[in-house]
Protein backbone atom coordinates (compact mmCIF):
# COMPACT_ATOMS: atom_id res chain seq x y z
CA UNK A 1 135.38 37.33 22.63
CA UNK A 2 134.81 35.27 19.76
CA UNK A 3 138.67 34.70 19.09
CA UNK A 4 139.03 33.82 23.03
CA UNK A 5 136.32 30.94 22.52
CA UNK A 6 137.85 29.95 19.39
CA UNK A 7 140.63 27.83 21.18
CA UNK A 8 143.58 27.97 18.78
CA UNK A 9 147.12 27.79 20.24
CA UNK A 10 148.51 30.27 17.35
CA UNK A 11 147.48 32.76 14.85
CA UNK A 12 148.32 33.73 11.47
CA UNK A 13 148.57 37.75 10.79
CA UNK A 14 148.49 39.73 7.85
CA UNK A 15 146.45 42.63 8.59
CA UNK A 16 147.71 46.03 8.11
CA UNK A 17 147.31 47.03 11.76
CA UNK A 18 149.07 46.93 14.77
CA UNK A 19 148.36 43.59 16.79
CA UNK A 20 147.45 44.93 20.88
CA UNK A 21 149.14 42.67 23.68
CA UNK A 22 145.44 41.79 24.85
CA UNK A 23 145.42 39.90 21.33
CA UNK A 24 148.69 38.51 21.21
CA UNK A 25 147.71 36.98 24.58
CA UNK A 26 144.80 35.10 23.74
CA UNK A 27 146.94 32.64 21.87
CA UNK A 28 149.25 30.28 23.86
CA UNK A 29 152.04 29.55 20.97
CA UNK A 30 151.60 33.32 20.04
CA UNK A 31 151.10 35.19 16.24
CA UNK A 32 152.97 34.61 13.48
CA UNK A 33 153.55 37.69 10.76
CA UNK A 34 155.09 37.53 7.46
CA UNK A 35 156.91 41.00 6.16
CA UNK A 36 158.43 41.74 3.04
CA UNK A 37 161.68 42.43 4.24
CA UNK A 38 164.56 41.65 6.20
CA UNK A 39 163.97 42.07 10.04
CA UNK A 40 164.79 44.14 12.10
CA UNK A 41 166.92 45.94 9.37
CA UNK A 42 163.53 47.13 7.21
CA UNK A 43 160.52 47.08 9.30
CA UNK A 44 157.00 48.61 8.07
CA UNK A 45 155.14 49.31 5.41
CA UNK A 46 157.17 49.69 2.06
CA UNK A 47 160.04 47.24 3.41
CA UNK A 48 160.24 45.82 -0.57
CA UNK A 49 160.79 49.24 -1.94
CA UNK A 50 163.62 50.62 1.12
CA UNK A 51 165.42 46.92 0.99
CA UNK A 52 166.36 47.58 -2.85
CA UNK A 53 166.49 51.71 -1.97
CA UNK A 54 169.37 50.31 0.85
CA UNK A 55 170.46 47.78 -1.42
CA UNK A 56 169.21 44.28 1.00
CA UNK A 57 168.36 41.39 -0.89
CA UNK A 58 164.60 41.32 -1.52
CA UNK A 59 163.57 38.85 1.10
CA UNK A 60 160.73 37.90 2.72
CA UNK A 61 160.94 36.91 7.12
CA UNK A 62 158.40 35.22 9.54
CA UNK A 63 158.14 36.51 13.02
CA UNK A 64 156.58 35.72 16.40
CA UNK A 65 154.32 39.39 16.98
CA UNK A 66 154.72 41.08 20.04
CA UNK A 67 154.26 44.17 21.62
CA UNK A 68 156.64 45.98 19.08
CA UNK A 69 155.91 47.26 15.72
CA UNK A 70 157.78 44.17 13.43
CA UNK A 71 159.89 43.01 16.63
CA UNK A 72 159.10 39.63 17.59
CA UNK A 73 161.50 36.94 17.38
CA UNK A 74 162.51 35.88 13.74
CA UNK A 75 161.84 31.95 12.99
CA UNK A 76 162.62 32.16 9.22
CA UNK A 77 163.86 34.12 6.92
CA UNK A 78 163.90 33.74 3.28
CA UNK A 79 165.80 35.60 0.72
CA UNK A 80 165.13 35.99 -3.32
């Protein structure tokens, strides 16, 4: 209730959870999430460690959440 009153147009997530849709649609521009790892190829926890296990770059990406674990759209991505 409180985040409903707060009246923000996006978010900014970096919890260690799993965002629910009745969340995701309190916010009109939606909720950005950055991962350690390049989407969709290494999603979850541990993305650092399986993108140098599978030999990716380290990177880093930012995503729009949605109702998928790590499957929003990608708006950046930025590799080390």
């Amino acid at each position: 209730a409180v985040v409903a009153r707060s009246g923000a147009d996006v978010a900014v997530h970096q919890l260690p959870f799993i965002i629910r849709p009745n969340l995701i649609d309190v916010f009109p521009l939606g909720i950005l999430n950055d991962h350690l790892g390049v989407l969709p190829f290494v999603r979850g926890r541990s993305s650092l460690e399986f993108s140098l296990l599978f030999g990716l770059p380290p990177a880093a990406t930012v995503h729009r959440v949605d109702a998928g674990v790590d499957a929003g759209p990608l708006l950046r991505v930025f590799v080390y």
